[in-house]
PDB file of N, CA and C in Angstrom:
ATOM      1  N   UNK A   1       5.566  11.733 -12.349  1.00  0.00           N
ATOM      2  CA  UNK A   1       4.163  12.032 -12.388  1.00  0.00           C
ATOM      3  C   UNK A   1       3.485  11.537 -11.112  1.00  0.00           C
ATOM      4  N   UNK A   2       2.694  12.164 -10.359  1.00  0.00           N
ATOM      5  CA  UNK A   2       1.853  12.301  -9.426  1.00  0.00           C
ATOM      6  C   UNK A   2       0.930  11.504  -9.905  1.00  0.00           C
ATOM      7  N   UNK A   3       0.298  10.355  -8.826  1.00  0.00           N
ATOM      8  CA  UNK A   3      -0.899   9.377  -9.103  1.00  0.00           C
ATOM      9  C   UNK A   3      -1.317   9.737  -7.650  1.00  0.00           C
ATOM     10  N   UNK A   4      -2.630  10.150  -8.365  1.00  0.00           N
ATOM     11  CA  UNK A   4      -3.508  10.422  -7.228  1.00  0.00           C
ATOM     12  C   UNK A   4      -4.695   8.857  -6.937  1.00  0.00           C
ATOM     13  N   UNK A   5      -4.685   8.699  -5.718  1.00  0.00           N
ATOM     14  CA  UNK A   5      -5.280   7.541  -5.597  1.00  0.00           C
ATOM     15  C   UNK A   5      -7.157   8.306  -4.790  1.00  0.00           C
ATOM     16  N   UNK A   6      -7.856   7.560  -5.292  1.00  0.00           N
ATOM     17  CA  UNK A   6      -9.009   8.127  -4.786  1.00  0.00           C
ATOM     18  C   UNK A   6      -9.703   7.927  -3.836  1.00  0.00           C
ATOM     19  N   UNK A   7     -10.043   8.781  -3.012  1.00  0.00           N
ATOM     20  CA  UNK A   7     -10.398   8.947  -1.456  1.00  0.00           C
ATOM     21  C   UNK A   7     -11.914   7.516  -1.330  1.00  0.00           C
ATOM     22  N   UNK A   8     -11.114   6.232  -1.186  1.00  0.00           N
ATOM     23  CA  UNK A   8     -12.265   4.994  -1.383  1.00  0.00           C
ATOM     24  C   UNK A   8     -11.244   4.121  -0.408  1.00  0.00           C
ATOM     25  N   UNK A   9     -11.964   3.313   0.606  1.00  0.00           N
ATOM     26  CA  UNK A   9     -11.022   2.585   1.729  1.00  0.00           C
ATOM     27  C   UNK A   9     -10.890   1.112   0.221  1.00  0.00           C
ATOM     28  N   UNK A  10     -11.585   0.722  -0.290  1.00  0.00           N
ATOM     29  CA  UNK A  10     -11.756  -1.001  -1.449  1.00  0.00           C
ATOM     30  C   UNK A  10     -11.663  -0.520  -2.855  1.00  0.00           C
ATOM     31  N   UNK A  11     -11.184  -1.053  -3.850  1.00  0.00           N
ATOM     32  CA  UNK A  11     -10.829  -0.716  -5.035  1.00  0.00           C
ATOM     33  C   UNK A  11     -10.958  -2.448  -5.861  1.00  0.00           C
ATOM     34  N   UNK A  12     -11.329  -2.498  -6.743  1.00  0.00           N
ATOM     35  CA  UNK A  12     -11.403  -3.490  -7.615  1.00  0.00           C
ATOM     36  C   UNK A  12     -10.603  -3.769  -8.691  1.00  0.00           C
ATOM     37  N   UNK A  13      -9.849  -5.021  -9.258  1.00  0.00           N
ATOM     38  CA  UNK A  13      -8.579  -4.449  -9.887  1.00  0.00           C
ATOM     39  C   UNK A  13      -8.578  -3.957 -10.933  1.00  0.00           C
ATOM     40  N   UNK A  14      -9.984  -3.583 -12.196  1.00  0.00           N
ATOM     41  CA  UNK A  14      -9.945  -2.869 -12.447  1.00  0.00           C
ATOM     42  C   UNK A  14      -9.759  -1.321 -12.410  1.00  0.00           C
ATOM     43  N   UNK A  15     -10.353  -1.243 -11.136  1.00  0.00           N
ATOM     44  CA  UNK A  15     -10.202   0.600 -11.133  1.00  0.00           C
ATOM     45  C   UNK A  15      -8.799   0.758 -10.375  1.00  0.00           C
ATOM     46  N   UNK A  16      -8.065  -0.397 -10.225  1.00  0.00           N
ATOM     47  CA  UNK A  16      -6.145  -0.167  -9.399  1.00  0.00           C
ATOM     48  C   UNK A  16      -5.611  -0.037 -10.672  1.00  0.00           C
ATOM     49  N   UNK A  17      -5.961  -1.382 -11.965  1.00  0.00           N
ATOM     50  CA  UNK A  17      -5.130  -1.145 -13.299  1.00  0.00           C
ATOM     51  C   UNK A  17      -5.148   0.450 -13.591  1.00  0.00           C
ATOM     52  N   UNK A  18      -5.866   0.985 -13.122  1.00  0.00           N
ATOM     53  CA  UNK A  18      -6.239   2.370 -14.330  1.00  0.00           C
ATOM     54  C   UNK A  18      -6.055   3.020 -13.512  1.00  0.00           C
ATOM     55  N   UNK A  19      -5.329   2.962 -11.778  1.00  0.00           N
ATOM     56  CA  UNK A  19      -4.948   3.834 -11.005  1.00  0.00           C
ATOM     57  C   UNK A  19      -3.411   4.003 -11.751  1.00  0.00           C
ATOM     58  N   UNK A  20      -2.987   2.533 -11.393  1.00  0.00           N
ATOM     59  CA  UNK A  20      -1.421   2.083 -11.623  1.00  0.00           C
ATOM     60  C   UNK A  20      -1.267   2.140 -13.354  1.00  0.00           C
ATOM     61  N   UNK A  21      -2.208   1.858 -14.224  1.00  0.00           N
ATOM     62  CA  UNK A  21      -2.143   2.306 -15.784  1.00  0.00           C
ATOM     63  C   UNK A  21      -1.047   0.840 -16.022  1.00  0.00           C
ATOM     64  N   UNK A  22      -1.640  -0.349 -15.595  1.00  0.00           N
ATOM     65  CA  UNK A  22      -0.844  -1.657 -15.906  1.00  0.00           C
ATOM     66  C   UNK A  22      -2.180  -2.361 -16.119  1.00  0.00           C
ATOM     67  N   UNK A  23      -1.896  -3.406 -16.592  1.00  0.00           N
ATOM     68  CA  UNK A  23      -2.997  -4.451 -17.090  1.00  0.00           C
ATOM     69  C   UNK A  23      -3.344  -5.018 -15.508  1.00  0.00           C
ATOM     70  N   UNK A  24      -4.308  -5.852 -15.785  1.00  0.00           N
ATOM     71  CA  UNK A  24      -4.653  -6.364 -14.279  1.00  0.00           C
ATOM     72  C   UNK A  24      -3.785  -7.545 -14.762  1.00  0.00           C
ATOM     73  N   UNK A  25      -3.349  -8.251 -15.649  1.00  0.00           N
ATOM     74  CA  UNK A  25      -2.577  -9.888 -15.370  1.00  0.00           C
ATOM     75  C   UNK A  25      -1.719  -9.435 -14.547  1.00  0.00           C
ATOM     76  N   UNK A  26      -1.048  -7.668 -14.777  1.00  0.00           N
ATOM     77  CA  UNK A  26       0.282  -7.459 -14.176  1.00  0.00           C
ATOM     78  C   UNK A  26       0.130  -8.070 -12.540  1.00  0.00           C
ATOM     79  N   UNK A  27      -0.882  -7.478 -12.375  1.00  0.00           N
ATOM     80  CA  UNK A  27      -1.110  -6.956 -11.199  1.00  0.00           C
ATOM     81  C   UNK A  27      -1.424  -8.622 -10.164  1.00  0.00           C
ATOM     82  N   UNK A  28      -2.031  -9.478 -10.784  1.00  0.00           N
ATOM     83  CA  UNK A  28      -2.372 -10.854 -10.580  1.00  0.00           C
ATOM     84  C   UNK A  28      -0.766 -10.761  -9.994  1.00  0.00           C
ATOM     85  N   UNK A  29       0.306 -11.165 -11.243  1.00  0.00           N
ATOM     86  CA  UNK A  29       1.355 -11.312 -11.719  1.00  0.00           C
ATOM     87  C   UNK A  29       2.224 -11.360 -10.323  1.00  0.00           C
ATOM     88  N   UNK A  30       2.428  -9.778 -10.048  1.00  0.00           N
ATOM     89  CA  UNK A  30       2.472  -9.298  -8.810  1.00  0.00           C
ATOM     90  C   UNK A  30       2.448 -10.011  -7.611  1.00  0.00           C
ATOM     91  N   UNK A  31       1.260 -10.558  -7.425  1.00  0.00           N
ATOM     92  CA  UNK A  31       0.452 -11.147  -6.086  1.00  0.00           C
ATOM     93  C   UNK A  31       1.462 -11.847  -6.170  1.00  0.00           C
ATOM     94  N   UNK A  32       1.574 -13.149  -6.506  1.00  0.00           N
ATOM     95  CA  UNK A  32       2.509 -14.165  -6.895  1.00  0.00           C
ATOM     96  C   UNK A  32       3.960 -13.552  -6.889  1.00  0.00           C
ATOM     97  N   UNK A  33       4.213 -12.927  -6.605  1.00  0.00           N
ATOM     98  CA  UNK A  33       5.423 -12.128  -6.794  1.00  0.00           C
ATOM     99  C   UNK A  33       5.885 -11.696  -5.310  1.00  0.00           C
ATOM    100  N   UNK A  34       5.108 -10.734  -4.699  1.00  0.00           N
ATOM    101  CA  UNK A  34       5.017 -10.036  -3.575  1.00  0.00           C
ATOM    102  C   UNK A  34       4.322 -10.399  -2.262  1.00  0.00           C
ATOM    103  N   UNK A  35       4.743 -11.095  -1.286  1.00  0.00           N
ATOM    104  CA  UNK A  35       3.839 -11.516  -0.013  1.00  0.00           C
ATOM    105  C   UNK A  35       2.936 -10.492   0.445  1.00  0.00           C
ATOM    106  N   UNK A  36       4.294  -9.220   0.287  1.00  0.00           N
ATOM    107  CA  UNK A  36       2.980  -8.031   0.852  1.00  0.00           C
ATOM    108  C   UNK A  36       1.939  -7.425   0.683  1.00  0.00           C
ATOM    109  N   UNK A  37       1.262  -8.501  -1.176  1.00  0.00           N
ATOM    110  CA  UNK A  37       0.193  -8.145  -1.323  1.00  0.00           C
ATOM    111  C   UNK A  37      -0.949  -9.053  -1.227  1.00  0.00           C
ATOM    112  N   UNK A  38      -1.512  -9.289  -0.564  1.00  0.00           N
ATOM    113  CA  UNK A  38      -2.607 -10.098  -0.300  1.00  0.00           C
ATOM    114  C   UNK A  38      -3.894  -9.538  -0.185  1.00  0.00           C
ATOM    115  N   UNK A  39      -4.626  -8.919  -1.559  1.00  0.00           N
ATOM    116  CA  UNK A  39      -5.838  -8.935  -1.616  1.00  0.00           C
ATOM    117  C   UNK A  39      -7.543  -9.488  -1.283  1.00  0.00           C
ATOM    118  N   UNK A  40      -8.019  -8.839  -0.627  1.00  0.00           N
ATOM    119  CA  UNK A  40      -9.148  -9.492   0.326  1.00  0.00           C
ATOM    120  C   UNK A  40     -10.002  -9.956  -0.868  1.00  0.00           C
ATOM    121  N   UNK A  41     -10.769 -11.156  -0.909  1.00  0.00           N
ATOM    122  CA  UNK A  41     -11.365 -11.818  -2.104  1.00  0.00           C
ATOM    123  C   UNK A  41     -12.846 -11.990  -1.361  1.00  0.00           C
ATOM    124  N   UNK A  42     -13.722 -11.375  -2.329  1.00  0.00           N
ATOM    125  CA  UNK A  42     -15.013 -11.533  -1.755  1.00  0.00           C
ATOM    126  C   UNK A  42     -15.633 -12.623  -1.998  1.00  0.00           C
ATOM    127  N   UNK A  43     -17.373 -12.832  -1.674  1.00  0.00           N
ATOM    128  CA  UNK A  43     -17.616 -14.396  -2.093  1.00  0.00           C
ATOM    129  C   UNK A  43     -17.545 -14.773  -3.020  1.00  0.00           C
ATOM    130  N   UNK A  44     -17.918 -13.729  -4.108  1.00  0.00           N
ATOM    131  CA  UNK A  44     -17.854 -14.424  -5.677  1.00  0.00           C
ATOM    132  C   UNK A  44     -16.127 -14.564  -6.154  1.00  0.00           C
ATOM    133  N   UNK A  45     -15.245 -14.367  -5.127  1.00  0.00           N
ATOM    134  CA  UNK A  45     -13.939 -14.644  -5.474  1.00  0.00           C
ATOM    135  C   UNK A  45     -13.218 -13.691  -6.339  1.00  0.00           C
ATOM    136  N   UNK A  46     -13.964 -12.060  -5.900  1.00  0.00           N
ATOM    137  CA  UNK A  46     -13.033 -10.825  -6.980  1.00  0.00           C
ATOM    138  C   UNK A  46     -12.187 -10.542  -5.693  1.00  0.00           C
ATOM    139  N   UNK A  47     -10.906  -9.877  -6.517  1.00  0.00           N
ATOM    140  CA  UNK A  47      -9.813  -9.304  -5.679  1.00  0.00           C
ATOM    141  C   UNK A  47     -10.971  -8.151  -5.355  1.00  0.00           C
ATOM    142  N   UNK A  48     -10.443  -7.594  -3.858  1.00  0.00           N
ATOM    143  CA  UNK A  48     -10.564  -6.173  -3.584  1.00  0.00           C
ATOM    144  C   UNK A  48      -9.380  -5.961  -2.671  1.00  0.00           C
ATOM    145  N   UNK A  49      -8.829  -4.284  -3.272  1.00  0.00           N
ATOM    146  CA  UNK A  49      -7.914  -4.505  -2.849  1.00  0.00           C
ATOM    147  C   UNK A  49      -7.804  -3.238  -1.789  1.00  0.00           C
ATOM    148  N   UNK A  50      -7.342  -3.361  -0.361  1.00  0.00           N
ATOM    149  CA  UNK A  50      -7.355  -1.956   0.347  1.00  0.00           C
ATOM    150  C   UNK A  50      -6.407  -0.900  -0.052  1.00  0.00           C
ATOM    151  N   UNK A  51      -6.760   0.372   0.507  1.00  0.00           N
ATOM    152  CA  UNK A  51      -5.597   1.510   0.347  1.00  0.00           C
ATOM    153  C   UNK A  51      -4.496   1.126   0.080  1.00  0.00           C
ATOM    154  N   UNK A  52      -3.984   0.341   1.503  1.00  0.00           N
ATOM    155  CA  UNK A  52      -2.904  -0.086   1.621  1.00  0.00           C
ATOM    156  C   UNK A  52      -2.242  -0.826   0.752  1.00  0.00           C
ATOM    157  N   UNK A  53      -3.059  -1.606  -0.181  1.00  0.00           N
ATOM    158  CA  UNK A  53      -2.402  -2.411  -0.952  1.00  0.00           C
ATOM    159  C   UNK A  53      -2.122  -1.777  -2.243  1.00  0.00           C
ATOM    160  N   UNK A  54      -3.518  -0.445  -2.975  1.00  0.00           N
ATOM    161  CA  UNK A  54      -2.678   0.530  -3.966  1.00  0.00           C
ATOM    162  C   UNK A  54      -1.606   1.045  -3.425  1.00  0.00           C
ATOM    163  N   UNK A  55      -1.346   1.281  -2.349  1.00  0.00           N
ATOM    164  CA  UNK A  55      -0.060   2.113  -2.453  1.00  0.00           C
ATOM    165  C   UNK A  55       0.945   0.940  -2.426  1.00  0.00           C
ATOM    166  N   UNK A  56       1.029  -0.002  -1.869  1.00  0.00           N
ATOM    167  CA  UNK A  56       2.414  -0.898  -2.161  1.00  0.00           C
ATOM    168  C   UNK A  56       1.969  -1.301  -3.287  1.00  0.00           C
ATOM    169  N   UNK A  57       1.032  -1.215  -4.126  1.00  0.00           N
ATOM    170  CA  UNK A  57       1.201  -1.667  -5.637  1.00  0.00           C
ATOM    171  C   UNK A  57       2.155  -0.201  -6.634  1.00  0.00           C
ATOM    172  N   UNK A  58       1.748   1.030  -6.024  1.00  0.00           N
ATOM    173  CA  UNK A  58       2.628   2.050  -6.406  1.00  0.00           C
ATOM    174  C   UNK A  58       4.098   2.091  -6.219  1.00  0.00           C
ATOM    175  N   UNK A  59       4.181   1.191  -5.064  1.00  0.00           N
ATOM    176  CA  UNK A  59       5.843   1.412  -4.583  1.00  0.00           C
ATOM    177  C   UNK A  59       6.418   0.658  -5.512  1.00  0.00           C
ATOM    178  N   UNK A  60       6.094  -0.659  -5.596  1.00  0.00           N
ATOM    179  CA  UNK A  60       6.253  -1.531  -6.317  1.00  0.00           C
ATOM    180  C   UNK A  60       6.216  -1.224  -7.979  1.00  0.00           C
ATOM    181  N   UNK A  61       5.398  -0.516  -8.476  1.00  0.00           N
ATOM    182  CA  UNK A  61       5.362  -0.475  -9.992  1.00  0.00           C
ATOM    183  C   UNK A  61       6.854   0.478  -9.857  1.00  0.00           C
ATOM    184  N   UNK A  62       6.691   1.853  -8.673  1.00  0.00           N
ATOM    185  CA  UNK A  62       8.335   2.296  -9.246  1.00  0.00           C
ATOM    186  C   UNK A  62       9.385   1.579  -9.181  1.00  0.00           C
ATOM    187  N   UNK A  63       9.404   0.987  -8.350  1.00  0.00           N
ATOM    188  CA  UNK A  63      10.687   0.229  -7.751  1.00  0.00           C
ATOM    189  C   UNK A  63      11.280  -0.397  -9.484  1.00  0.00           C
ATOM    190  N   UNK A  64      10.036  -1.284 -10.150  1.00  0.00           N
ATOM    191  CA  UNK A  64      10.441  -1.848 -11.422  1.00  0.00           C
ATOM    192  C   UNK A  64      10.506  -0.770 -12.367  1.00  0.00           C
ATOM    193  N   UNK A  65       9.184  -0.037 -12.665  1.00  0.00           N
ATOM    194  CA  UNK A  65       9.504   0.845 -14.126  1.00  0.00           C
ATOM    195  C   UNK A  65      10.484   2.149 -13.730  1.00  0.00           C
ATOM    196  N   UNK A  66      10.346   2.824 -12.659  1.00  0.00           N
ATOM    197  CA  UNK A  66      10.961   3.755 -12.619  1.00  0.00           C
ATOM    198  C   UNK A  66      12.568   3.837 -12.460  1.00  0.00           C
ATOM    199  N   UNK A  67      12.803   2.861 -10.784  1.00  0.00           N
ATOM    200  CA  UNK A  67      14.357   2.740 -10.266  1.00  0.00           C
ATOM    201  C   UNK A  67      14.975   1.615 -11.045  1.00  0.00           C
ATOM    202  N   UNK A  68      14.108   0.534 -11.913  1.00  0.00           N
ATOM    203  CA  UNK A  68      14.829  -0.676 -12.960  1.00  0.00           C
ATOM    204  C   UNK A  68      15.336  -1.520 -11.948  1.00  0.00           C
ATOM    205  N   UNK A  69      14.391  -1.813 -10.905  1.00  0.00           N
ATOM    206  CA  UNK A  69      15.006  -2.835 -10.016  1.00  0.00           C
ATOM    207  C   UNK A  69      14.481  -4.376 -10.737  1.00  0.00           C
ATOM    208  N   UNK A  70      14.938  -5.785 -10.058  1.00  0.00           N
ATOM    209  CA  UNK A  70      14.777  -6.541 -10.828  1.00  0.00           C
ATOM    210  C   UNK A  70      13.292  -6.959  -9.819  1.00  0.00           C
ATOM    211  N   UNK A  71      12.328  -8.029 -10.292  1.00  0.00           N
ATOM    212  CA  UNK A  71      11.248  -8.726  -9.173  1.00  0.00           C
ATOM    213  C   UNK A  71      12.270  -8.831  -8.084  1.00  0.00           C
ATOM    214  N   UNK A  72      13.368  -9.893  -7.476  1.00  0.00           N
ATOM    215  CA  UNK A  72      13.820  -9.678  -6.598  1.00  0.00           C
ATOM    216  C   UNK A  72      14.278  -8.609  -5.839  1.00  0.00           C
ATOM    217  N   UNK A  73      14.854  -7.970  -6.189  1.00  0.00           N
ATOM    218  CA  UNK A  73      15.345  -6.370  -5.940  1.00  0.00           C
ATOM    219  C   UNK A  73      14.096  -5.989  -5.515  1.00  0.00           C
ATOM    220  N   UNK A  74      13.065  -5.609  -6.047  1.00  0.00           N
ATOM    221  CA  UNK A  74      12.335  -5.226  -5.221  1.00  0.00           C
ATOM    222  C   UNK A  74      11.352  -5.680  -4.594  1.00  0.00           C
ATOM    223  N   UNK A  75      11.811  -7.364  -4.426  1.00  0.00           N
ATOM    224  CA  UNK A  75      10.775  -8.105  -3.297  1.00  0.00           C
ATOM    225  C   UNK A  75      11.958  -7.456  -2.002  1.00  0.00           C
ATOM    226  N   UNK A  76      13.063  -7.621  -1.777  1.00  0.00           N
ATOM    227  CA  UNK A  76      13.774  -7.263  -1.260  1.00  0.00           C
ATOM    228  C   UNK A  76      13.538  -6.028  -0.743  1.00  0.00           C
ATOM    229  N   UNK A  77      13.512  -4.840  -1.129  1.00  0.00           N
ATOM    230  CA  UNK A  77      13.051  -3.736  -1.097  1.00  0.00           C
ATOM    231  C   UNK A  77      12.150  -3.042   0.003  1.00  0.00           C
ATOM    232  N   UNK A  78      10.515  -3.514  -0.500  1.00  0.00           N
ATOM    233  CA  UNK A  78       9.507  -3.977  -0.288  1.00  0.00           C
ATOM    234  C   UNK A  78       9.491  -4.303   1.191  1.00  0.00           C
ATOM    235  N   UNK A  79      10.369  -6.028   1.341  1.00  0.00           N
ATOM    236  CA  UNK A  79      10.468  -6.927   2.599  1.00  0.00           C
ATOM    237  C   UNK A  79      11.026  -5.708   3.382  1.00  0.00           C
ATOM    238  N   UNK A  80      12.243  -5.139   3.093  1.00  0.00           N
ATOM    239  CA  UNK A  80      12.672  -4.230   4.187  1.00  0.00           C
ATOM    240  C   UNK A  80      11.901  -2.951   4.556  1.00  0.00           C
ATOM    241  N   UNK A  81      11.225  -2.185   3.758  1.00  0.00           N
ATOM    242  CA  UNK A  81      10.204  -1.318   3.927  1.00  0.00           C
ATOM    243  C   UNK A  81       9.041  -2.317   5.173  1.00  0.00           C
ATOM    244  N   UNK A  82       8.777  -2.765   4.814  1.00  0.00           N
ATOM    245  CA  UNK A  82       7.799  -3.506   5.679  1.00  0.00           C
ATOM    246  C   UNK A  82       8.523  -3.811   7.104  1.00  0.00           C
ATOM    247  N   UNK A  83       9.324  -4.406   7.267  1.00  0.00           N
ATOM    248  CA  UNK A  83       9.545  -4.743   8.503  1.00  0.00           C
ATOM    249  C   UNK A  83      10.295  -3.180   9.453  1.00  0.00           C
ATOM    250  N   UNK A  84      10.983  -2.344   8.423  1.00  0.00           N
ATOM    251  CA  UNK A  84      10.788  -0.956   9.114  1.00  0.00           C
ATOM    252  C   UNK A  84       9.664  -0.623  10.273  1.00  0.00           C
ATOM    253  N   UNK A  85       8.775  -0.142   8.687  1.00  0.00           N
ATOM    254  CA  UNK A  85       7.574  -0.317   9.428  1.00  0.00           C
ATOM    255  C   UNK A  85       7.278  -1.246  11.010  1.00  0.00           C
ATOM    256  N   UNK A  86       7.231  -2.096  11.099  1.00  0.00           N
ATOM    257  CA  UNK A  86       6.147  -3.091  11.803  1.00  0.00           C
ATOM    258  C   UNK A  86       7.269  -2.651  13.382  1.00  0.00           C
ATOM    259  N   UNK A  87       8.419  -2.613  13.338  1.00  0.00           N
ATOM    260  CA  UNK A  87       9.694  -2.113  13.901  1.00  0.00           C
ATOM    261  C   UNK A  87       9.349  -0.408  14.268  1.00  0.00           C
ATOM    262  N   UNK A  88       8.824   0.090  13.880  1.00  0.00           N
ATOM    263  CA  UNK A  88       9.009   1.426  13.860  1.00  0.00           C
ATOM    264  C   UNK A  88       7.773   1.831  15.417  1.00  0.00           C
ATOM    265  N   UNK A  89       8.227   2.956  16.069  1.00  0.00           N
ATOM    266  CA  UNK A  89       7.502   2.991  17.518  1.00  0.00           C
ATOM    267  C   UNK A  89       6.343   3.861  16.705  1.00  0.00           C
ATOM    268  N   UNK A  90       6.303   4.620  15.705  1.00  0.00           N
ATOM    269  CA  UNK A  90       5.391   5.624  15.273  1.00  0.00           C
ATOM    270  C   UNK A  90       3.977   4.533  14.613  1.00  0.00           C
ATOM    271  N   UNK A  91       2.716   4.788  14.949  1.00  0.00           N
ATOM    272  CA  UNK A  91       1.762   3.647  14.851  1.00  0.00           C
ATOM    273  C   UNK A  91       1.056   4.432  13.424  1.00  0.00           C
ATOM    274  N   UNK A  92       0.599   3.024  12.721  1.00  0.00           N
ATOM    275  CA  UNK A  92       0.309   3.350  11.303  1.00  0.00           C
ATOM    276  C   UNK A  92      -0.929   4.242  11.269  1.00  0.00           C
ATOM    277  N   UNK A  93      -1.991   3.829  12.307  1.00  0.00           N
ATOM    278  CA  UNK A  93      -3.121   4.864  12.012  1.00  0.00           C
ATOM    279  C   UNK A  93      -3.176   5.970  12.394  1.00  0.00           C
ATOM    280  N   UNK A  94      -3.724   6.957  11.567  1.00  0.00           N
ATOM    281  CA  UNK A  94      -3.387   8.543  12.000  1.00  0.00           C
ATOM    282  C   UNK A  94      -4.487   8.491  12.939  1.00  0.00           C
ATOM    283  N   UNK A  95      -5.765   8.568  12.947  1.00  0.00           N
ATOM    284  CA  UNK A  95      -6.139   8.727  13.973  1.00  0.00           C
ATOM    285  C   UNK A  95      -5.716   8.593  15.534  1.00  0.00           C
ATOM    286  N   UNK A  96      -5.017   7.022  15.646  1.00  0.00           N
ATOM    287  CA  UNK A  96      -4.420   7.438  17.050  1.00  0.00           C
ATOM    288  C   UNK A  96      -3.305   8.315  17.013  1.00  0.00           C
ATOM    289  N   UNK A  97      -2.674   8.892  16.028  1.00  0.00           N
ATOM    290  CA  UNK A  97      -1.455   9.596  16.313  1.00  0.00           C
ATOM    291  C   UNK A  97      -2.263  10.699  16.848  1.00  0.00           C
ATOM    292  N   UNK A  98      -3.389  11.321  15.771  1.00  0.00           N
ATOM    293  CA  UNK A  98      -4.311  12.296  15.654  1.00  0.00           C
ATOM    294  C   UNK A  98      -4.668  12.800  17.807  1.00  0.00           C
ATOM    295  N   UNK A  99      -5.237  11.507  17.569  1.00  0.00           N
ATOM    296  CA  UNK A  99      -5.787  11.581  19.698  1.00  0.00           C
ATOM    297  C   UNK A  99      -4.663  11.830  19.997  1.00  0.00           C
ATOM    298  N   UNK A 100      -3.265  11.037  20.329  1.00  0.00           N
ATOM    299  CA  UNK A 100      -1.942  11.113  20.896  1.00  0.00           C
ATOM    300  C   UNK A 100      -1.546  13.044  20.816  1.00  0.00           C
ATOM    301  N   UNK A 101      -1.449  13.191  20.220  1.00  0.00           N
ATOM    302  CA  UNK A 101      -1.822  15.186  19.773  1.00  0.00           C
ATOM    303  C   UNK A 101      -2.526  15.930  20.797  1.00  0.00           C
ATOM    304  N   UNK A 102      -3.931  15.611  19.943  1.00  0.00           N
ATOM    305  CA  UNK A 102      -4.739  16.214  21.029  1.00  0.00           C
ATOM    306  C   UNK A 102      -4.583  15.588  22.404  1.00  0.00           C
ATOM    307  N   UNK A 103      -4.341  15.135  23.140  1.00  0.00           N
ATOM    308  CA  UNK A 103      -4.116  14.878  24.191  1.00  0.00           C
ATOM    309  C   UNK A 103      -2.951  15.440  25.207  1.00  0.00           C
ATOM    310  N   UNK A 104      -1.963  15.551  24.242  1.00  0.00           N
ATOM    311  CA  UNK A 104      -0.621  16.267  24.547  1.00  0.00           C
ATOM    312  C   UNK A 104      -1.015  17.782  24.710  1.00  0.00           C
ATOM    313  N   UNK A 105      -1.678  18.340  23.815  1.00  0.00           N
ATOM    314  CA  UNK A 105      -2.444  19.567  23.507  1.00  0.00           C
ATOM    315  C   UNK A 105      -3.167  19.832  24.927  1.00  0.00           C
ATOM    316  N   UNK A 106      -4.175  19.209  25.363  1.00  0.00           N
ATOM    317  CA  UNK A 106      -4.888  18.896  26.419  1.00  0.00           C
ATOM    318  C   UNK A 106      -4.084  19.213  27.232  1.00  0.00           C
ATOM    319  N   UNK A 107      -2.988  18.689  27.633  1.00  0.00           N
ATOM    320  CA  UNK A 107      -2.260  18.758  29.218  1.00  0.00           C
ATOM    321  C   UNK A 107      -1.624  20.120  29.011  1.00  0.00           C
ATOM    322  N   UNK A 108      -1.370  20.461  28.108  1.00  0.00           N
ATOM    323  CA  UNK A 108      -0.571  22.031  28.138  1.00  0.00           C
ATOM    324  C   UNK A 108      -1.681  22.928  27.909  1.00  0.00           C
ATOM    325  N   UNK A 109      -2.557  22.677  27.705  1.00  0.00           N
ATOM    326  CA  UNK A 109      -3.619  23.944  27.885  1.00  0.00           C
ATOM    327  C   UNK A 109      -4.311  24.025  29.229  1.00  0.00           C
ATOM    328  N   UNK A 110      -4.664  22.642  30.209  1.00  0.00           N
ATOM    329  CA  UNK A 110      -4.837  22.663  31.402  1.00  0.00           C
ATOM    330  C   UNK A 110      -4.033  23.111  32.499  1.00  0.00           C
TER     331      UNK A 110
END
């Protein structure tokens, strides 16, 4: 099943539980679980959590309910996805890929 996440940069962990359809303790649970999630805490001290962090909360819920990996298994997982990433020459924001394009575009039309 397709989880559509909604076009919002901050999410509160209520409206992630009912993205991800897990309780929020899970999701606490999680934190404590996963380095790679570190939720930005405002003054009154609520999680908010970015894009970025629903979607590694998505990777993460499959990794356990779907592939039956164990918490380790897929802290493991996770750790290696990430450092891919950070390793990888392709840069995370589309926009500069977006310019990098048009720019390439640019020299072959001049």
């Amino acid at each position: 099943m397709k989880t559509t996440i909604p076009d919002k940069n901050y999410f509160r962990i209520g409206e992630v539980s009912k993205i991800l359809d897990v309780e929020p303790h899970v999701l606490r649970y999680w934190e404590t679980e996963f380095p790679a999630l570190r939720p930005i805490r405002t003054e009154s001290d609520q999680r908010v959590y970015r894009k970025k962090d629903v979607m590694t909360l998505l990777e993460i819920k499959k990794l356990l309910y779907e592939d039956k990996y164990t918490i380790a298994g897929a802290r493991r997982k996770i750790t290696e996805w990430k450092k891919k990433k950070t390793t990888s020459p392709v840069p995370d924001d589309i926009l500069t890929v977006i310019k990098e394009e048009l720019a390439a575009i640019r020299k072959i039309v001049e």
